[in-house]
N, C-alpha and C. Protein backbone atom coordinates (compact mmCIF):
# COMPACT_ATOMS: atom_id res chain seq x y z
N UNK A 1 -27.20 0.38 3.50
CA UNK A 1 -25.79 0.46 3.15
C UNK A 1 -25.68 0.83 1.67
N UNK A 2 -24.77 2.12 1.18
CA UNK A 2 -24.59 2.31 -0.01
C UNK A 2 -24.42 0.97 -1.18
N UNK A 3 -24.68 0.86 -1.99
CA UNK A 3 -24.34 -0.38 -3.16
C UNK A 3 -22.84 0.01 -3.48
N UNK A 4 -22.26 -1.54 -3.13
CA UNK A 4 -20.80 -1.42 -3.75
C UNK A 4 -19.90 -1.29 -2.47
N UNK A 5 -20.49 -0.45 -0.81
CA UNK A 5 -19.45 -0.41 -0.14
C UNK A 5 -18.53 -1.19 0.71
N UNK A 6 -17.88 -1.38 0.19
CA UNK A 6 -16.71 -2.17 1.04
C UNK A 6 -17.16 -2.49 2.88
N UNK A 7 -17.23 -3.88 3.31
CA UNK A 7 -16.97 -4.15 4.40
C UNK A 7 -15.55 -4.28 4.86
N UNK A 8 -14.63 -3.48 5.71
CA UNK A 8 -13.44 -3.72 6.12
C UNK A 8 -12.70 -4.51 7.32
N UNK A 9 -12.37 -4.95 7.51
CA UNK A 9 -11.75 -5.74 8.91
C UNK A 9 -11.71 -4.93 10.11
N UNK A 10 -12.19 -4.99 10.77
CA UNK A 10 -11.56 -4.44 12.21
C UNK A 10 -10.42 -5.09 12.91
N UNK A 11 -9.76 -4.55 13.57
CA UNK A 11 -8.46 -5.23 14.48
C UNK A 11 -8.61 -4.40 16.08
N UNK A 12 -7.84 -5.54 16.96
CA UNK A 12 -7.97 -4.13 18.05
C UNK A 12 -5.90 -3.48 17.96
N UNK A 13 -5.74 -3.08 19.06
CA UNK A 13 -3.96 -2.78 19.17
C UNK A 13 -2.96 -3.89 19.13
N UNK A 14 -3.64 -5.35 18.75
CA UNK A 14 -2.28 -6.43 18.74
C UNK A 14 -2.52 -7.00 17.41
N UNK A 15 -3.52 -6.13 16.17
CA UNK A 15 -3.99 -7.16 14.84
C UNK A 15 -4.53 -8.06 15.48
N UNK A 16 -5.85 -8.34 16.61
CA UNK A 16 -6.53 -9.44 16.30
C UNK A 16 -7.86 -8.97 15.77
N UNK A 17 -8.02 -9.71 14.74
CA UNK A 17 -9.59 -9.03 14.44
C UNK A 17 -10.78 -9.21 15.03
N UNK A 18 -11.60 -8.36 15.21
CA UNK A 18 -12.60 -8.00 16.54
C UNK A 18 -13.62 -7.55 15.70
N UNK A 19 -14.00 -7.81 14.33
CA UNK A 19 -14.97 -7.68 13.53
C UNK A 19 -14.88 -6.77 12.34
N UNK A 20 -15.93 -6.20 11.70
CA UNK A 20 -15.87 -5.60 10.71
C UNK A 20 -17.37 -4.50 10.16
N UNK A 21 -17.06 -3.59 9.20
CA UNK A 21 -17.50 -2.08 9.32
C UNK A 21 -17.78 -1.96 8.20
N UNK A 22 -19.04 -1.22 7.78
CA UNK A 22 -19.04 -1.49 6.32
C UNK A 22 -17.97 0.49 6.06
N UNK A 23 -17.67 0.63 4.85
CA UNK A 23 -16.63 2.05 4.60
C UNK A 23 -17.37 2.98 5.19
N UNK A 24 -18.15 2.90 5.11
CA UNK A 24 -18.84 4.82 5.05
C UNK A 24 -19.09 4.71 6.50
N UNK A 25 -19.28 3.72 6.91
CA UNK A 25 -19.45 3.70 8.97
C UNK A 25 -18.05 3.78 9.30
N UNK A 26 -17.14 3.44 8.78
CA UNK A 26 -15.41 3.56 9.46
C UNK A 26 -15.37 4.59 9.91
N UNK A 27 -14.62 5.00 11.07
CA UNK A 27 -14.06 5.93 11.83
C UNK A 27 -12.24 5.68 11.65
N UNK A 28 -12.24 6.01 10.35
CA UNK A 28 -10.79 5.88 10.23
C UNK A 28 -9.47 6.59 11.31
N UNK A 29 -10.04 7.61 12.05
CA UNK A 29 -9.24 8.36 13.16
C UNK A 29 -8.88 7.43 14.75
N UNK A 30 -10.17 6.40 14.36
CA UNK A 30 -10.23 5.50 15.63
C UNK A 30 -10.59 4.46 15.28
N UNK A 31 -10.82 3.60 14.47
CA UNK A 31 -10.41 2.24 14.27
C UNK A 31 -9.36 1.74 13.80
N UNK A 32 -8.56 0.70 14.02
CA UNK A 32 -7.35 0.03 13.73
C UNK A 32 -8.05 -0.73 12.60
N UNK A 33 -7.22 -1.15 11.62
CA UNK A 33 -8.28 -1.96 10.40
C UNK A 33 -6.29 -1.92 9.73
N UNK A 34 -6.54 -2.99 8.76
CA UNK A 34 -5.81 -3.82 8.38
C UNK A 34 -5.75 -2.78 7.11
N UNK A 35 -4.05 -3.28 5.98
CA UNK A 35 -4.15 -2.35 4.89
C UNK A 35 -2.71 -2.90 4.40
N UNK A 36 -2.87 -3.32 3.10
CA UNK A 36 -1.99 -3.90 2.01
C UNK A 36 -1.09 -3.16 1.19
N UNK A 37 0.11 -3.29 1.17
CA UNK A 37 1.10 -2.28 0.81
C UNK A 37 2.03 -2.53 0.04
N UNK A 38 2.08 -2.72 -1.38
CA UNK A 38 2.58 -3.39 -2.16
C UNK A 38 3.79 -2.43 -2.98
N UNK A 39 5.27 -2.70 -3.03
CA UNK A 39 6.08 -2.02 -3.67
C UNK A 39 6.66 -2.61 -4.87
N UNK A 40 6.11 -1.54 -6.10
CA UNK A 40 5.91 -2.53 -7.23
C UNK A 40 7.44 -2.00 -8.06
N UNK A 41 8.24 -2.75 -8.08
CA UNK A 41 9.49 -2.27 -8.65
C UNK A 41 9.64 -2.74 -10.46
N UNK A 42 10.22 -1.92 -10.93
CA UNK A 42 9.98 -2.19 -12.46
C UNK A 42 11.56 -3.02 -13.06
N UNK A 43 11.90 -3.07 -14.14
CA UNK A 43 12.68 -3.84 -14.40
C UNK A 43 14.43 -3.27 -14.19
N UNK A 44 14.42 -1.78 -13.73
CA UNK A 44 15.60 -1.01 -13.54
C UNK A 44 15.40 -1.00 -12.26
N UNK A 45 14.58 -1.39 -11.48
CA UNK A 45 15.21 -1.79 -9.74
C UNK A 45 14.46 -0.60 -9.55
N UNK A 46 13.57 0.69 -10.57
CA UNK A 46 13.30 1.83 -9.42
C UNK A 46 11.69 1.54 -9.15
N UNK A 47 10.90 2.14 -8.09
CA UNK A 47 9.53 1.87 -7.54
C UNK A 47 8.48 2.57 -8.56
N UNK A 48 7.15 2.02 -8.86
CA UNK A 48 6.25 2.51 -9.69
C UNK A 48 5.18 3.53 -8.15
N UNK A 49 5.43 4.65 -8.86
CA UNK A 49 4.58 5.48 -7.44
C UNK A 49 3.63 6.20 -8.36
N UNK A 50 2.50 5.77 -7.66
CA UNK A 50 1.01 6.42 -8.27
C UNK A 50 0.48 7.83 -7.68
N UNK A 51 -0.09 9.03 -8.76
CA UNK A 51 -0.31 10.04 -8.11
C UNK A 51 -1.94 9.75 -7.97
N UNK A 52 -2.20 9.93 -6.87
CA UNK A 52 -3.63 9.53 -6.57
C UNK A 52 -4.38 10.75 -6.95
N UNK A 53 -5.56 10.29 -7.38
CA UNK A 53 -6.80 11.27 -7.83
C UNK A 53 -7.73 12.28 -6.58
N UNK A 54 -7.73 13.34 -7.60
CA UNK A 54 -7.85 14.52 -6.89
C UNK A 54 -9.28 14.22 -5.88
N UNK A 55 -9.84 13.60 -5.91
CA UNK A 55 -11.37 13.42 -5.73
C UNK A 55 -10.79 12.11 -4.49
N UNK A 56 -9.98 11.76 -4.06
CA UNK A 56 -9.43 10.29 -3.18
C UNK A 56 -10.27 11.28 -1.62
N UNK A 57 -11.11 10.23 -0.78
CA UNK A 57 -11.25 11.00 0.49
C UNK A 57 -9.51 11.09 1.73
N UNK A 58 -8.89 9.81 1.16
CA UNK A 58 -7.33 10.29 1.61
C UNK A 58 -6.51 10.60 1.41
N UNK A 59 -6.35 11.91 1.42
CA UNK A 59 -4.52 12.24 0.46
C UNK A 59 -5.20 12.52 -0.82
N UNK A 60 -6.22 12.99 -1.26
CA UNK A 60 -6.17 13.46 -2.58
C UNK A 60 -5.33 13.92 -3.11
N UNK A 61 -4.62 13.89 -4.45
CA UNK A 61 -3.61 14.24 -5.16
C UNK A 61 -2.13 14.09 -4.95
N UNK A 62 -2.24 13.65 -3.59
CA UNK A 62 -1.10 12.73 -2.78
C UNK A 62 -0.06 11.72 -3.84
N UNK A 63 1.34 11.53 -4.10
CA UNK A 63 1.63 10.53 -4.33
C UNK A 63 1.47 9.03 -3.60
N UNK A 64 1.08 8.14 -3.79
CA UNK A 64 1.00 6.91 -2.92
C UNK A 64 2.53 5.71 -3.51
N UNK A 65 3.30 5.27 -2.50
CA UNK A 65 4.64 4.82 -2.98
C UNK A 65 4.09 3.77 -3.10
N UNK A 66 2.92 2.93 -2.63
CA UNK A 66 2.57 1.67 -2.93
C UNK A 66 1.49 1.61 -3.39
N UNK A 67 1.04 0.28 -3.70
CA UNK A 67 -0.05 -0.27 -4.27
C UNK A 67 -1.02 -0.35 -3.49
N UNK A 68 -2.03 -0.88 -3.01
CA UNK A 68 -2.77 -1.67 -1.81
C UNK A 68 -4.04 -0.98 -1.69
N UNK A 69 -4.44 -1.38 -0.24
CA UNK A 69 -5.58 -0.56 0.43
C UNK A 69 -6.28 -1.30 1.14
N UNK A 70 -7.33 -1.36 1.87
CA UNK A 70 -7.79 -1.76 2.97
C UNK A 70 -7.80 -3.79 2.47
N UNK A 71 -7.72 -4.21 3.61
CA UNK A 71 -8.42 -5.79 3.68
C UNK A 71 -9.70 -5.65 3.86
N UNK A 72 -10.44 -6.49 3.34
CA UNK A 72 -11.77 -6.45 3.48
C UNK A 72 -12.21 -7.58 4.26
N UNK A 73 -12.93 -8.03 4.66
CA UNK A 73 -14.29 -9.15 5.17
C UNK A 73 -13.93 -10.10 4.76
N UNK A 74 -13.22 -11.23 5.07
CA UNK A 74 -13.40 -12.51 4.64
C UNK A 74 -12.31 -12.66 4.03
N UNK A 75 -11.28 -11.64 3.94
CA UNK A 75 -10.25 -11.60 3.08
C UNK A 75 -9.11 -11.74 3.60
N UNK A 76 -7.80 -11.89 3.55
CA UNK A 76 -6.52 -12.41 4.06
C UNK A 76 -5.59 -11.14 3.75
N UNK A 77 -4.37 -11.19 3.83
CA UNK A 77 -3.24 -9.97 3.57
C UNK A 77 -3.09 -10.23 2.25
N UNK A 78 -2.76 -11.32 1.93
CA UNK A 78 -2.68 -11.78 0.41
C UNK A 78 -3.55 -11.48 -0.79
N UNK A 79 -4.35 -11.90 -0.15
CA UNK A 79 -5.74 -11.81 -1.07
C UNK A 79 -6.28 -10.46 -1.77
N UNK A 80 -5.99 -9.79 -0.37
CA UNK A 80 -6.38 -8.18 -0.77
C UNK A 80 -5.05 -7.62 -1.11
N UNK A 81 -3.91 -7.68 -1.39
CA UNK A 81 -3.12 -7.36 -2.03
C UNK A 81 -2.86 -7.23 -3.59
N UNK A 82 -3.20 -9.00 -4.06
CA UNK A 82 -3.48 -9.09 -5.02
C UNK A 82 -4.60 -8.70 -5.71
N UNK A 83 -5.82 -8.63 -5.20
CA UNK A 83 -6.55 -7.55 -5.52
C UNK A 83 -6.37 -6.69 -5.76
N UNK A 84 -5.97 -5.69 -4.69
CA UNK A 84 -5.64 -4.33 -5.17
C UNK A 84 -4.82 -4.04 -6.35
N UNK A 85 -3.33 -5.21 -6.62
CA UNK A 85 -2.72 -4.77 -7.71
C UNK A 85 -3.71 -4.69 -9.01
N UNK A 86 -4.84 -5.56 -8.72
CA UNK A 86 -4.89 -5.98 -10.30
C UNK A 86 -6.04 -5.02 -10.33
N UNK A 87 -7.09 -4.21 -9.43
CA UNK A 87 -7.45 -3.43 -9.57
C UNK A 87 -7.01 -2.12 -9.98
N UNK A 88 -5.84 -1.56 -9.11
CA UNK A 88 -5.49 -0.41 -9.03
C UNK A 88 -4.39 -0.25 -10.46
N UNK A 89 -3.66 -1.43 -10.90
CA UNK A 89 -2.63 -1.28 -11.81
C UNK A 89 -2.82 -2.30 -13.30
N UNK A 90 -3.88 -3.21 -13.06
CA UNK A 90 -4.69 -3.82 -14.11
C UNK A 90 -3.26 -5.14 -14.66
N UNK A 91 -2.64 -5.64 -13.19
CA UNK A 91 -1.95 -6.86 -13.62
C UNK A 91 -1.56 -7.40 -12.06
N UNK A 92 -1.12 -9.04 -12.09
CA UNK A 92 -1.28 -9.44 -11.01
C UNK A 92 0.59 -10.26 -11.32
N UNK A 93 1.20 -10.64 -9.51
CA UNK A 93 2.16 -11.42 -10.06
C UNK A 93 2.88 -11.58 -8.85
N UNK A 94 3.92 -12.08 -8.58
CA UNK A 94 4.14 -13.15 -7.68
C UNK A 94 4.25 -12.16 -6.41
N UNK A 95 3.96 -11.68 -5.05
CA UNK A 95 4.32 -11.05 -3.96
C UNK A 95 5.29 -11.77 -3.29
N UNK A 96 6.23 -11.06 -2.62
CA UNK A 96 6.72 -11.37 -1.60
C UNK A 96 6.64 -10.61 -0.67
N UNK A 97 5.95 -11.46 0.64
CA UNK A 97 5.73 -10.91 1.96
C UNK A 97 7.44 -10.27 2.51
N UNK A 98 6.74 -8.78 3.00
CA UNK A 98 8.45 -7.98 3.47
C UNK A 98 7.82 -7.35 5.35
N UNK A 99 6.71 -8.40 5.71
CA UNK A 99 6.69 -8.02 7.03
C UNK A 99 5.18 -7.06 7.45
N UNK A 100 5.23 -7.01 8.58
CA UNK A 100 3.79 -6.42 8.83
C UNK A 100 4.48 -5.03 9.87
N UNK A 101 3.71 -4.27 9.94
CA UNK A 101 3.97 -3.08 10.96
C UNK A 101 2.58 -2.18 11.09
N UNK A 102 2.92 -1.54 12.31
CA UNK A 102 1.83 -0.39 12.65
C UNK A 102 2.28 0.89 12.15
N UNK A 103 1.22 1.73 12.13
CA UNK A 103 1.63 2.67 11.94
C UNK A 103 0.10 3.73 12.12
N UNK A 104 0.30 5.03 12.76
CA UNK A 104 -0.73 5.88 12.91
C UNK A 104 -0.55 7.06 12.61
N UNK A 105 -1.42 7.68 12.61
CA UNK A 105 -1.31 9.56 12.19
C UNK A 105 -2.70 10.17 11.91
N UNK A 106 -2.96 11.43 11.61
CA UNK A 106 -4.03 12.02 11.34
C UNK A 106 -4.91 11.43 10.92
N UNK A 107 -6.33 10.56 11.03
CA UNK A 107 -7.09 9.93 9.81
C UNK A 107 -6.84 8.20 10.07
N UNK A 108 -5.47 8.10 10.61
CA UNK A 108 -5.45 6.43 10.65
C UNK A 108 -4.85 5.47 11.69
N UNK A 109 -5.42 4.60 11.70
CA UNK A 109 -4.31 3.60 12.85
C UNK A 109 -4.36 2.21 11.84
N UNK A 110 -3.42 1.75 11.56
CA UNK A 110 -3.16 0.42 10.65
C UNK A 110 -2.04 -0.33 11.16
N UNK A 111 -2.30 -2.02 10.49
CA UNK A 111 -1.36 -2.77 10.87
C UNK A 111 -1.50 -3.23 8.94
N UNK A 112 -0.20 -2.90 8.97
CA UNK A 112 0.19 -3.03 7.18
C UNK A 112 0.86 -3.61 7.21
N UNK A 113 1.12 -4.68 6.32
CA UNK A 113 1.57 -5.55 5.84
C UNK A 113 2.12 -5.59 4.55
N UNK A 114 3.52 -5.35 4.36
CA UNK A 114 4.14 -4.90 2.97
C UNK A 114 4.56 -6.20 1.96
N UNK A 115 4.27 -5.97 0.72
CA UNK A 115 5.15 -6.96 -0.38
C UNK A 115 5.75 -6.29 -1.00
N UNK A 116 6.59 -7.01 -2.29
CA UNK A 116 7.22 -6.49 -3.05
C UNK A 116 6.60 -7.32 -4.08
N UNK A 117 6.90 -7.18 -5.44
CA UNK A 117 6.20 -7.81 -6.91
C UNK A 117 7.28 -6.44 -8.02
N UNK A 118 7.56 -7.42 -9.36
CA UNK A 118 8.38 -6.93 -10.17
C UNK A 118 7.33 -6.85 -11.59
N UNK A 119 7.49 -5.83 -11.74
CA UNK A 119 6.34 -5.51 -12.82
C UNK A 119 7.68 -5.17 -14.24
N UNK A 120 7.18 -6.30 -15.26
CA UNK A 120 7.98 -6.26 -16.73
C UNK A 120 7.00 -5.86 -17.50
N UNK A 121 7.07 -4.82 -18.45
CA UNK A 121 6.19 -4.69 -19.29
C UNK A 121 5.60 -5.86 -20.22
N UNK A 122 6.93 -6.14 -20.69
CA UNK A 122 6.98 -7.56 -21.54
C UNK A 122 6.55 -8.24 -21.29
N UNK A 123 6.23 -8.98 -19.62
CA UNK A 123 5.26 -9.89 -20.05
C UNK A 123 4.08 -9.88 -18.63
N UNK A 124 3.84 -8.70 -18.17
CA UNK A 124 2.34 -8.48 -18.21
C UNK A 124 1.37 -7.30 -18.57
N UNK A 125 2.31 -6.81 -19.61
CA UNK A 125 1.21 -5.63 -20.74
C UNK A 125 1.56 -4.48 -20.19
N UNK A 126 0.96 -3.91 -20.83
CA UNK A 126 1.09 -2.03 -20.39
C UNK A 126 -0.20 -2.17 -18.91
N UNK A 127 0.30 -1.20 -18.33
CA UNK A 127 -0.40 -0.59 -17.33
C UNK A 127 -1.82 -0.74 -17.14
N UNK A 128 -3.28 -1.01 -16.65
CA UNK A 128 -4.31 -0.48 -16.90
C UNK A 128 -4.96 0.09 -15.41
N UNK A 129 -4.69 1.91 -15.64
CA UNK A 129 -5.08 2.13 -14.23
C UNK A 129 -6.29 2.56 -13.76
N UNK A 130 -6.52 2.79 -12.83
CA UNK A 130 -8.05 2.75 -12.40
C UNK A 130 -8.65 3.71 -11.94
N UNK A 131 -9.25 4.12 -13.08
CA UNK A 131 -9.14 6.30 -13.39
C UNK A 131 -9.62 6.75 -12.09
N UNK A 132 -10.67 5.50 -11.16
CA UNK A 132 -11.41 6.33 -9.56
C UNK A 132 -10.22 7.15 -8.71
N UNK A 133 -9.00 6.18 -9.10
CA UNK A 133 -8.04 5.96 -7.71
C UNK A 133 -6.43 6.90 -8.37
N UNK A 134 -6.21 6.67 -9.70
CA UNK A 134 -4.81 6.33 -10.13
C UNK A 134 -4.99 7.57 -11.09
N UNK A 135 -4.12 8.41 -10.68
CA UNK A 135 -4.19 9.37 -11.92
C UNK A 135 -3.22 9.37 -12.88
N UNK A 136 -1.84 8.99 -12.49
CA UNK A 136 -0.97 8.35 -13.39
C UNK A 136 -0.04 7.59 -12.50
N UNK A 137 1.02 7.14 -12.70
CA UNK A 137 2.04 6.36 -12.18
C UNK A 137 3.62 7.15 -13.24
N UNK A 138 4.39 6.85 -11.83
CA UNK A 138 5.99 7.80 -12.39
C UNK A 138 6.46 6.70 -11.71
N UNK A 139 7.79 6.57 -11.90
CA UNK A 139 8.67 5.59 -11.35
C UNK A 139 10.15 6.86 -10.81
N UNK A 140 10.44 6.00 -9.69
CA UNK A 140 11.53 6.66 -8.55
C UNK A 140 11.80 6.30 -7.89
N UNK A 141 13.48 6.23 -7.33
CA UNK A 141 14.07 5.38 -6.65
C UNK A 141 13.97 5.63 -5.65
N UNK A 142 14.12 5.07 -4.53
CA UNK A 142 13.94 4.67 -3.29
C UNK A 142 14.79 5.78 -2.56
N UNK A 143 16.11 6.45 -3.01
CA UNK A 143 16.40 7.43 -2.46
C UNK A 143 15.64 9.02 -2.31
N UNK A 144 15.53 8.72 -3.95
CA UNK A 144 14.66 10.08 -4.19
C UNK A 144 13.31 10.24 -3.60
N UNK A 145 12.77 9.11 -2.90
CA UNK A 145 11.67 9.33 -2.25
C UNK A 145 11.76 9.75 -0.95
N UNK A 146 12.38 8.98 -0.03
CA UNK A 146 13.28 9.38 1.30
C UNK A 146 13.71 10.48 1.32
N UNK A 147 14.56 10.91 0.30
CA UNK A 147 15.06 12.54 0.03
C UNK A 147 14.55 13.36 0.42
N UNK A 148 13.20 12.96 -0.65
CA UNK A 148 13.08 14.17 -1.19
C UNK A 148 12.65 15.19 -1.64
N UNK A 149 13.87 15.12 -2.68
CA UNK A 149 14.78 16.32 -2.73
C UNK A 149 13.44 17.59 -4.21
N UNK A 150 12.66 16.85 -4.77
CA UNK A 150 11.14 17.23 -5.79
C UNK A 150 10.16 18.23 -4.38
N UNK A 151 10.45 17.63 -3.27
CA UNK A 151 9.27 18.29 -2.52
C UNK A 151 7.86 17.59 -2.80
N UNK A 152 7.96 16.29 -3.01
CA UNK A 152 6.78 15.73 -3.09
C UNK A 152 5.28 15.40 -2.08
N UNK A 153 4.23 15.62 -2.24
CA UNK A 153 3.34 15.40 -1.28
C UNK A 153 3.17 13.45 -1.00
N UNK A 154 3.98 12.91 -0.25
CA UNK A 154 3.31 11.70 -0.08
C UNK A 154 2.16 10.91 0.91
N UNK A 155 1.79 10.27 0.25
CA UNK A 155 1.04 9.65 1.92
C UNK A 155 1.39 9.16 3.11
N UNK A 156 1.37 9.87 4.27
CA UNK A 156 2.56 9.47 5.14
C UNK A 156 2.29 8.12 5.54
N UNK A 157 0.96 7.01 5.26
CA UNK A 157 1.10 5.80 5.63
C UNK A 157 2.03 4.60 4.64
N UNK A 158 2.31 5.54 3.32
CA UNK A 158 2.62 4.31 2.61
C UNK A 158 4.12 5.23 2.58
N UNK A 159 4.49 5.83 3.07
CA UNK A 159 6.08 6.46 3.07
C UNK A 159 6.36 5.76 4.25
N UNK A 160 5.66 5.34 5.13
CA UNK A 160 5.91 4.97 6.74
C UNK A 160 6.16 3.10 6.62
N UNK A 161 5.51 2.95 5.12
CA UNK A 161 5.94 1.48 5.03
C UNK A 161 7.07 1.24 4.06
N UNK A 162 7.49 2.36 3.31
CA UNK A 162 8.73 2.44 2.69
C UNK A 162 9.98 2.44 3.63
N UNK A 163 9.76 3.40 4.02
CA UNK A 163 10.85 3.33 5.62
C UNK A 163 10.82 2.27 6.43
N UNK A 164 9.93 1.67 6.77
CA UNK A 164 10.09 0.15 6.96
C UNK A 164 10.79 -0.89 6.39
N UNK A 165 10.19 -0.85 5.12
CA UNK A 165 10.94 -1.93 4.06
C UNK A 165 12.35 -1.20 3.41
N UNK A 166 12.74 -0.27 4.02
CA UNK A 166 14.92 0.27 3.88
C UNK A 166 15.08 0.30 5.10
N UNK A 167 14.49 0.35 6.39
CA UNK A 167 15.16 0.24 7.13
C UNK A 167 15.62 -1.89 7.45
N UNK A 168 14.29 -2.13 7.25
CA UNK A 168 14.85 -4.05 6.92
C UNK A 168 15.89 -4.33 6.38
N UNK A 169 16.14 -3.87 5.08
CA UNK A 169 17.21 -3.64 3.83
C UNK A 169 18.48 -3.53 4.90
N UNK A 170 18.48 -2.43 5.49
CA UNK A 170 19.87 -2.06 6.61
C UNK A 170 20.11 -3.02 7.24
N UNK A 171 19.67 -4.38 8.09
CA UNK A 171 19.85 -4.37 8.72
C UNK A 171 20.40 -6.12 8.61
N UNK A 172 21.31 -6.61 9.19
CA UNK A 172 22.25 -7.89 9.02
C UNK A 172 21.18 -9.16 8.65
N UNK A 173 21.41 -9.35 8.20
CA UNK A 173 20.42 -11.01 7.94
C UNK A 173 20.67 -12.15 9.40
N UNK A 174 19.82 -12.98 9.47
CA UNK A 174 20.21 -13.88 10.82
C UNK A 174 21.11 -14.44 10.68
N UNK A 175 21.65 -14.68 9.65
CA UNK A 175 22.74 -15.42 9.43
C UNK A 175 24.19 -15.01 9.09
N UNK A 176 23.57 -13.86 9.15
CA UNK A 176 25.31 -12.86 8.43
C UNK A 176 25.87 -12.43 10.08
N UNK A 177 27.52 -12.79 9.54
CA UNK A 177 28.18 -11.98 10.78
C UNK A 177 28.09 -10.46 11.41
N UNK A 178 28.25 -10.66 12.55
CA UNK A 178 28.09 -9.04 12.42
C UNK A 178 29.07 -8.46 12.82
């Protein structure tokens, strides 16, 4: 096994996990495997979206609207969330769970699991991103991504959990009249 590679979760079609793969053995076209999706909103309410590095084996040069990336071995939704932030964006801070969903396409089958987290400069520092993965970060609102209207290349798994987390947004609370 390469040094350094990630063991990932396996799941079968209902998220139960049914074992685990080290990366470079994944059959990402046909395994279901778990994946953390974090929407990091800044202090004007708009989303921090990272343009991923040209060299990424998914979506190279792709914008990615969230944070995240695979669960690993031994690891929880949480766990590898917060990981990833503090890897991929070099700061960590409170999540809130916004739900789990599937989602598939060219390359993937996942059961993602989205948060949200509010990133202040003020008080957890400037940025530190993680030159493998992150080539820079732009911030943009939630319409203009849905839109749009730039013609942007996104990743359709983490646009597929954006649309998730506005279509939630739409929809009556349990408690509100309808």
């Amino acid at each position: 096994m390469p040094e350094n590679d990630e063991v990932i979760i396996l799941v079968d079609q209902n998220n139960t996990i049914i074992g685990d793969v080290p990366r470079h053995l994944m059959n990402f076209g046909r395994d279901y495997h778990r994946v953390t999706y974090i929407l990091v909103f800044n202090t004007k309410g708009n989303l921090l979206v990272q343009k991923r590095t040209d060299d990424k084996a998914f979506c190279p040069g792709y914008y990615g609207i969230t944070t995240g990336g695979v669960v690993e071995k031994n690891e929880s939704y949480i766990d590898s969330a917060h990981r990833e932030l503090q890897e991929e964006l070099g700061f960590d801070a409170p999540l809130k769970s916004q739900g789990v969903f599937f989602t598939e396409g060219e390359g993937f089958k996942i059961w993602g699991k989205i948060y949200t987290c509010h990133y202040d400069e003020t008080i957890h520092g400037e940025l530190t991103l993680q030159p493998k993965e992150v080539a820079s970060v732009h911030e943009m609102t939630i319409d203009d991504i849905l839109l749009n209207k730039n013609n942007l290349s996104f990743t359709p798994d983490s646009l597929e959990a954006l649309r998730h987390y506005a279509h939630k947004l739409t929809q009556p609370k349990d408690n509100d009249p309808l």
